[in-house]
N, C-alpha and C. Protein backbone atom coordinates (compact mmCIF):
# COMPACT_ATOMS: atom_id res chain seq x y z
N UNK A 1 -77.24 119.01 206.45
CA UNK A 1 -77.22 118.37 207.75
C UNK A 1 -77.87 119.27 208.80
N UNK A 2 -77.50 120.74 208.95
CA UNK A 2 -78.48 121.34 209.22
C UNK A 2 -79.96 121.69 209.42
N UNK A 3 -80.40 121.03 208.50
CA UNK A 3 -81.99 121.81 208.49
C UNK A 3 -82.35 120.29 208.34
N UNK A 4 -81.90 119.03 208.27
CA UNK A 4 -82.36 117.95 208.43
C UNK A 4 -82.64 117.62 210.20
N UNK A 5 -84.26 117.28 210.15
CA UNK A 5 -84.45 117.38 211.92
C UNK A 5 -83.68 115.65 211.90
N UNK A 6 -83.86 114.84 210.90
CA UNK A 6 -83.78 113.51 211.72
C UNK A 6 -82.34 113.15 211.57
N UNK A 7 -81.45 113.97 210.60
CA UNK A 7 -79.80 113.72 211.04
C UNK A 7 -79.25 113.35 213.01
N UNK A 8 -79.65 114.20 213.54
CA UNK A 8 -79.31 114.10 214.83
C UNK A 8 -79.24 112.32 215.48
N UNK A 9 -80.18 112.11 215.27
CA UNK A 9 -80.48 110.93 215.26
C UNK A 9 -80.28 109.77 214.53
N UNK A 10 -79.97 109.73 213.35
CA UNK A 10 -79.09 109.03 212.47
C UNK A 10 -78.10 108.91 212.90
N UNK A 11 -77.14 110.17 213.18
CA UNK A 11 -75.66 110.02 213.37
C UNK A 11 -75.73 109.48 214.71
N UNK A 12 -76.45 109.13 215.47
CA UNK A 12 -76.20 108.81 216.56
C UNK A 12 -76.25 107.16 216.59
N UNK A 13 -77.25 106.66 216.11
CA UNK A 13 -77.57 105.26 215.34
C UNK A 13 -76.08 104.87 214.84
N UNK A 14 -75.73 105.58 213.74
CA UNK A 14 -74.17 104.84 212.93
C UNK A 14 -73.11 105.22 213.49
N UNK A 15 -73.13 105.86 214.94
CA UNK A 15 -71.96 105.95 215.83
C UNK A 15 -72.15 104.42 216.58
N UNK A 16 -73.41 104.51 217.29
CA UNK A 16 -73.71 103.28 218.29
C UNK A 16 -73.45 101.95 217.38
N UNK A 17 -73.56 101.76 216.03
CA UNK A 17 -73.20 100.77 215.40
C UNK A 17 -72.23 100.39 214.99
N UNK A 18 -71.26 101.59 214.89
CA UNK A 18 -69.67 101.38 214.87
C UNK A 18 -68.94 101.06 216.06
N UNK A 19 -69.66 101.67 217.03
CA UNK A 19 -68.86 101.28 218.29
C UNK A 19 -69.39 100.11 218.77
N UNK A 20 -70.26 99.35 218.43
CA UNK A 20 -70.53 97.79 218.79
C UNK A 20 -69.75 97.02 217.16
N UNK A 21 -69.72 97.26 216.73
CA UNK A 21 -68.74 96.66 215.43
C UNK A 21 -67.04 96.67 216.05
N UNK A 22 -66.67 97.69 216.60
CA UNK A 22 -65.52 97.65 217.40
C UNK A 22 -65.85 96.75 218.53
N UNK A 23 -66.21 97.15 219.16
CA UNK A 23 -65.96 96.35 220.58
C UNK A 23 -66.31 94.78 220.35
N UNK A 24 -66.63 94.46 219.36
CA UNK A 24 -67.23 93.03 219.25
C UNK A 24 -66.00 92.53 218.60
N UNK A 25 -65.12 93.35 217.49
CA UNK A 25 -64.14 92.91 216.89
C UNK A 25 -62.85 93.00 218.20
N UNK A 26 -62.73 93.99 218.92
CA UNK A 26 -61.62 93.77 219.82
C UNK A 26 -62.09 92.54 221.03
N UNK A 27 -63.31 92.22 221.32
CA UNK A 27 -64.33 90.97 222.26
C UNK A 27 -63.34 89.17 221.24
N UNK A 28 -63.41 89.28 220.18
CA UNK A 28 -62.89 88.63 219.57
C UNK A 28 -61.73 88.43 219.65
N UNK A 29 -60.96 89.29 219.32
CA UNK A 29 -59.15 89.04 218.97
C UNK A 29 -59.11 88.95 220.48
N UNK A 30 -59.79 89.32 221.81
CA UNK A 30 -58.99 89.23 222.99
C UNK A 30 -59.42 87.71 223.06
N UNK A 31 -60.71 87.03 223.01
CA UNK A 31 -60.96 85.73 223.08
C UNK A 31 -60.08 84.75 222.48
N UNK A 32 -59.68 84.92 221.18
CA UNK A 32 -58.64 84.17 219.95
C UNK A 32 -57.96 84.08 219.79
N UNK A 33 -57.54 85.81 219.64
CA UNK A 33 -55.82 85.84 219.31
C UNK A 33 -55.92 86.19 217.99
N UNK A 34 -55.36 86.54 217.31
CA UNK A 34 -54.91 86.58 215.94
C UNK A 34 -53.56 85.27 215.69
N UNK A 35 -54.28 85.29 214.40
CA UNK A 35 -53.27 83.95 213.29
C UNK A 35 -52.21 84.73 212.76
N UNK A 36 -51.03 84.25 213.00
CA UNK A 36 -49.91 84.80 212.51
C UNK A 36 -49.15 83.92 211.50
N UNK A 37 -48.64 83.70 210.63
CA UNK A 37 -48.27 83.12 209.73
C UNK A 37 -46.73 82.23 210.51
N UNK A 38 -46.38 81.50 210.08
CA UNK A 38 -45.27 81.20 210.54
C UNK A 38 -44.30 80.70 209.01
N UNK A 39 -43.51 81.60 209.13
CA UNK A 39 -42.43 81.70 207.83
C UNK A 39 -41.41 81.44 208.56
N UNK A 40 -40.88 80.79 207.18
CA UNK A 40 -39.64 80.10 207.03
C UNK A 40 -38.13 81.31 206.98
N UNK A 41 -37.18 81.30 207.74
CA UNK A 41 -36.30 82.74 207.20
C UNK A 41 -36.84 84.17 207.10
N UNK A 42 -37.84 84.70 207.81
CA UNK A 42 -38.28 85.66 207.62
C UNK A 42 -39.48 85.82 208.09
């Protein structure tokens, strides 16, 4: 990872893509809601 010049830049790419993978998944559940099951006794 060191002596790789274009790591820097990679990791920066699959940070920015995780953090739009989050924010799009929490953009969601605040729009929706989550499905909760509804059981019987429990």
């Amino acid at each position: 990872m060191k002596s790789d010049p274009s790591y820097p830049q990679r990791f920066k790419e699959a940070s920015d893509k995780f953090t739009q993978k989050v924010e799009d998944t929490l953009h969601l559940v605040g729009v929706h809601g989550i499905e909760r099951p509804i059981l019987y006794k429990g």
